[in-house]
Protein backbone atom coordinates (compact mmCIF):
# COMPACT_ATOMS: atom_id res chain seq x y z
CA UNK A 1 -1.28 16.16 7.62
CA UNK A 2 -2.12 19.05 4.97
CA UNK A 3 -4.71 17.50 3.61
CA UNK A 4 -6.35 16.08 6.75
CA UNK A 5 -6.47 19.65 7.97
CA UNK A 6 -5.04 18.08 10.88
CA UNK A 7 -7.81 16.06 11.58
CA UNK A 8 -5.25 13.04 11.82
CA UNK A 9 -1.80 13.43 12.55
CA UNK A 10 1.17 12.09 10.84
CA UNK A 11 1.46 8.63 12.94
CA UNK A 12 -2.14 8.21 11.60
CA UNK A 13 -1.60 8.40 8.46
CA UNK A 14 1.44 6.24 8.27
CA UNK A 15 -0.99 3.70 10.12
CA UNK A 16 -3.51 3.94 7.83
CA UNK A 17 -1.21 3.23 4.78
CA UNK A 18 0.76 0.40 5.87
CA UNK A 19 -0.41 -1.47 9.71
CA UNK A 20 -3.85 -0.98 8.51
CA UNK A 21 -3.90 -1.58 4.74
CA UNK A 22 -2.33 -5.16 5.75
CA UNK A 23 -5.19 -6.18 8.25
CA UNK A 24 -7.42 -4.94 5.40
CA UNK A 25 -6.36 -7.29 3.43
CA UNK A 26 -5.51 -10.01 5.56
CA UNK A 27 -1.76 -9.98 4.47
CA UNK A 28 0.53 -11.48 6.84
CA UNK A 29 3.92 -12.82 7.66
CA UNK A 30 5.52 -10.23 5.60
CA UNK A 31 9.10 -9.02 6.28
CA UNK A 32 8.57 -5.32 5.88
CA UNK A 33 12.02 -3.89 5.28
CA UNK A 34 12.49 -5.75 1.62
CA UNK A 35 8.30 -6.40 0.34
CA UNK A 36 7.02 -4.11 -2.39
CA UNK A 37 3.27 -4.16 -2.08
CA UNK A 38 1.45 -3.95 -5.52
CA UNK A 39 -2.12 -2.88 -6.21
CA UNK A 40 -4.10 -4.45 -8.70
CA UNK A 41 -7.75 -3.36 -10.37
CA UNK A 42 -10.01 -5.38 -11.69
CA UNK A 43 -8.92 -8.48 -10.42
CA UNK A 44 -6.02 -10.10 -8.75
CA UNK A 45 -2.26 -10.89 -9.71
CA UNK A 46 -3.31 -14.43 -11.28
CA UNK A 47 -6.16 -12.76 -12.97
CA UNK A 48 -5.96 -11.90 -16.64
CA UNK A 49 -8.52 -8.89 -16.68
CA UNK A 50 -6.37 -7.51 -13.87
CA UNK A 51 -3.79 -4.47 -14.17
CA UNK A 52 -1.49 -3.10 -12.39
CA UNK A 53 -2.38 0.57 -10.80
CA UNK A 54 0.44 1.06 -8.38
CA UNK A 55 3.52 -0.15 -6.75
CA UNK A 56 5.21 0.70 -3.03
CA UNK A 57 8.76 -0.42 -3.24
CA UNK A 58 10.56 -0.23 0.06
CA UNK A 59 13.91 -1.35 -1.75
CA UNK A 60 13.78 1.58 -3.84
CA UNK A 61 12.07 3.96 -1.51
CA UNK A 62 9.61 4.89 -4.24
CA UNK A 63 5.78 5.20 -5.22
CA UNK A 64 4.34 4.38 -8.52
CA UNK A 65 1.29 5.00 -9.64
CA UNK A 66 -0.13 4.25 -13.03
């Protein structure tokens, strides 16, 4: 990876972003080829205060980020 300056390679990354982020936070059961994960700050999804910060959609092969 560029900005690794190759201190992790490209597998490792991928890892890091998806195996990884779901042991983080203890998210299981999930079948990968149609769930959209969602990050939240400031909260959860049932929490008011929360907001939305960013969205991986694997349907729509996109990133948001807001």
């Amino acid at each position: 990876m560029l900005e690794s300056n190759a201190r992790i390679s490209e597998r490792q990354a991928y890892a890091l972003v998806t195996k990884d982020l779901e042991r983080l936070l203890g998210v299981r059961g999930v079948n990968e080829e149609s769930a959209d994960l969602v990050a939240f700050d400031g909260g959860g999804i049932f929490d008011f205060s929360s907001k939305v910060v960013g969205v991986i959609s694997t349907r729509r092969g996109s990133v948001e980020l807001f």
